[in-house]
C-alpha atoms as a PDB file:
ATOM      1  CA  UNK A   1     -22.525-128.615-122.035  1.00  0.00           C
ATOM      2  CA  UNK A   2     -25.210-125.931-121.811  1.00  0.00           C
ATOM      3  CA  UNK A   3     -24.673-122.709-124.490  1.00  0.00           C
ATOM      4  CA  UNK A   4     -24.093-119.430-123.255  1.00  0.00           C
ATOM      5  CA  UNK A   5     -25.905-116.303-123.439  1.00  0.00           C
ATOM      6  CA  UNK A   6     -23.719-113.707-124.918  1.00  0.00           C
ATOM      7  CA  UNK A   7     -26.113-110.856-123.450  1.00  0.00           C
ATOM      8  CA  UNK A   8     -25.927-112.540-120.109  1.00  0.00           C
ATOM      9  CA  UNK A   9     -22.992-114.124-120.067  1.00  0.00           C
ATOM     10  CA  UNK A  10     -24.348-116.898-118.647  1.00  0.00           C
ATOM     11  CA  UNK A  11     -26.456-119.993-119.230  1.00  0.00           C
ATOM     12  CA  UNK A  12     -29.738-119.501-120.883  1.00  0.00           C
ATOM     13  CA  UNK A  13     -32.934-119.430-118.293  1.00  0.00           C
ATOM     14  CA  UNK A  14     -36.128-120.209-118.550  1.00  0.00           C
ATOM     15  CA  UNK A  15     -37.890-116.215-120.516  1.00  0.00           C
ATOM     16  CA  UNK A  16     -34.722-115.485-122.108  1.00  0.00           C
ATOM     17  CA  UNK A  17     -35.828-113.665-125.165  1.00  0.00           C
ATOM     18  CA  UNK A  18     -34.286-114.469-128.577  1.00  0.00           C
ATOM     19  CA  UNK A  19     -33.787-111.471-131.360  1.00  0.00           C
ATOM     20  CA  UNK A  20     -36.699-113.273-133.800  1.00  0.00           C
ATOM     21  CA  UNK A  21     -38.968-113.318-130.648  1.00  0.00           C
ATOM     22  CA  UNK A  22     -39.057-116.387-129.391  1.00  0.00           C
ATOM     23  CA  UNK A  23     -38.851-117.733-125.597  1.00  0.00           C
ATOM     24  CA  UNK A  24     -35.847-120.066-124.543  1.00  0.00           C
ATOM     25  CA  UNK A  25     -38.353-122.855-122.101  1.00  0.00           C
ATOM     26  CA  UNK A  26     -35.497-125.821-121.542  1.00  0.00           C
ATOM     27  CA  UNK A  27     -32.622-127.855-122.036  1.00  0.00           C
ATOM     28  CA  UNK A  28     -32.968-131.427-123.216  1.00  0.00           C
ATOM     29  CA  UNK A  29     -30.686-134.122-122.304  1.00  0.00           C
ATOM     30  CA  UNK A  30     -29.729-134.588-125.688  1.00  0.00           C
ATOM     31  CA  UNK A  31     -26.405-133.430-126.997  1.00  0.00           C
ATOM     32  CA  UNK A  32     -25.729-132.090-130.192  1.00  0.00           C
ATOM     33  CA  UNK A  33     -22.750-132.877-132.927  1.00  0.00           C
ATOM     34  CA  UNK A  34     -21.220-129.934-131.357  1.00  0.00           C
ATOM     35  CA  UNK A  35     -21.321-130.771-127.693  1.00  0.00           C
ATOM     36  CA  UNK A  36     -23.946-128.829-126.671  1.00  0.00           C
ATOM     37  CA  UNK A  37     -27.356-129.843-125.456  1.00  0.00           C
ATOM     38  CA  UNK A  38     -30.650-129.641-127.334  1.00  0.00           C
ATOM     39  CA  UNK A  39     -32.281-126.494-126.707  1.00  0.00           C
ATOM     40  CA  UNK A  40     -36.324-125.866-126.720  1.00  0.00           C
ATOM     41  CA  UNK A  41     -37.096-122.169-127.907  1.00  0.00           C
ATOM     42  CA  UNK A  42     -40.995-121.459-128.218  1.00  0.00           C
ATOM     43  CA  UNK A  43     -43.512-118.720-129.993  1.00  0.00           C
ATOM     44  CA  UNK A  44     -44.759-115.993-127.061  1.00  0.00           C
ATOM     45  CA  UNK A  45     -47.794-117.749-127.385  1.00  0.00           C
ATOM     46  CA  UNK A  46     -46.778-121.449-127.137  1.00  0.00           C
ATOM     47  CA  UNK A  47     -44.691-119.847-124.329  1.00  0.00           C
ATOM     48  CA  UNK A  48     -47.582-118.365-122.396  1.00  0.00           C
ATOM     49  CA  UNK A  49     -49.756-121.994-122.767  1.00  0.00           C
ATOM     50  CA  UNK A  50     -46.566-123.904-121.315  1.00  0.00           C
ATOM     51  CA  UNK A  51     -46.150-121.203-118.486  1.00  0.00           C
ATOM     52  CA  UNK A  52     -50.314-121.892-117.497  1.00  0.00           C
ATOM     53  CA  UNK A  53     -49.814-125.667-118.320  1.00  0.00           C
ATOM     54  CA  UNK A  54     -46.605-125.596-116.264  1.00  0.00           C
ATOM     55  CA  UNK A  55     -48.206-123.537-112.806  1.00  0.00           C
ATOM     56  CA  UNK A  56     -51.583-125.702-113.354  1.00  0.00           C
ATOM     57  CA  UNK A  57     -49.374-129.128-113.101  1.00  0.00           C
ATOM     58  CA  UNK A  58     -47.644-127.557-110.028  1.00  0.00           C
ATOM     59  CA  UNK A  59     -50.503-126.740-108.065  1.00  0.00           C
ATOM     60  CA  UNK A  60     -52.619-129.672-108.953  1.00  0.00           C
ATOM     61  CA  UNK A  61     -49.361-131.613-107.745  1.00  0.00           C
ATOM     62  CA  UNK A  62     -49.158-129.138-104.374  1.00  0.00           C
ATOM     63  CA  UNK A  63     -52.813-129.350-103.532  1.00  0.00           C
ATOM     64  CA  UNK A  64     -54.131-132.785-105.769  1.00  0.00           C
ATOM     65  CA  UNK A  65     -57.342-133.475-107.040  1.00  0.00           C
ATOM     66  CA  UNK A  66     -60.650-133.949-105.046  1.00  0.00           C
ATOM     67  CA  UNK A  67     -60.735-137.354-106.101  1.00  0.00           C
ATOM     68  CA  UNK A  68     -56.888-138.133-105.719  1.00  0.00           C
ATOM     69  CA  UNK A  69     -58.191-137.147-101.964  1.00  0.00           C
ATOM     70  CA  UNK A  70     -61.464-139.584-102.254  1.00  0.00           C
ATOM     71  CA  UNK A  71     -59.376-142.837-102.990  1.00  0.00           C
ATOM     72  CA  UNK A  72     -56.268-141.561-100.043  1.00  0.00           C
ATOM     73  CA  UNK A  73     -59.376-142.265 -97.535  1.00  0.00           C
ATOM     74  CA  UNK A  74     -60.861-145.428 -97.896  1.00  0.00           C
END
């Protein structure tokens, strides 16, 4: 069971901001004693790194690598 947002009222998404400052980034699949799954909060600045890591992955996926396209033609 995913925790709710009480400002939202709704499930936590990806940039939902915490009162210390941090950045709710995921849900595990792990569940807690009380039912709930894990949750992964990070720094602003661990936040910003994942966000570049996360759009670099997805275009390198999208588009692949120049020698990912070398080996697809032999």
């Amino acid at each position: 069971m995913k925790r709710i947002n009480p400002q939202t009222n709704s499930q936590f998404r990806r940039g939902d901001l915490r009162m210390d400052g941090y950045i709710f980034f995921a849900y595990t699949n792990k569940r807690k004693l009380d039912g709930y799954f894990k949750e992964i909060w990070l720094s602003p600045g661990a936040s910003q790194r994942a966000l570049l890591n996360d759009r670099t992955r997805k275009k390198t996926k999208r588009h692949g690598t120049s020698s990912d396209n070398a080996n697809t033609h032999a």
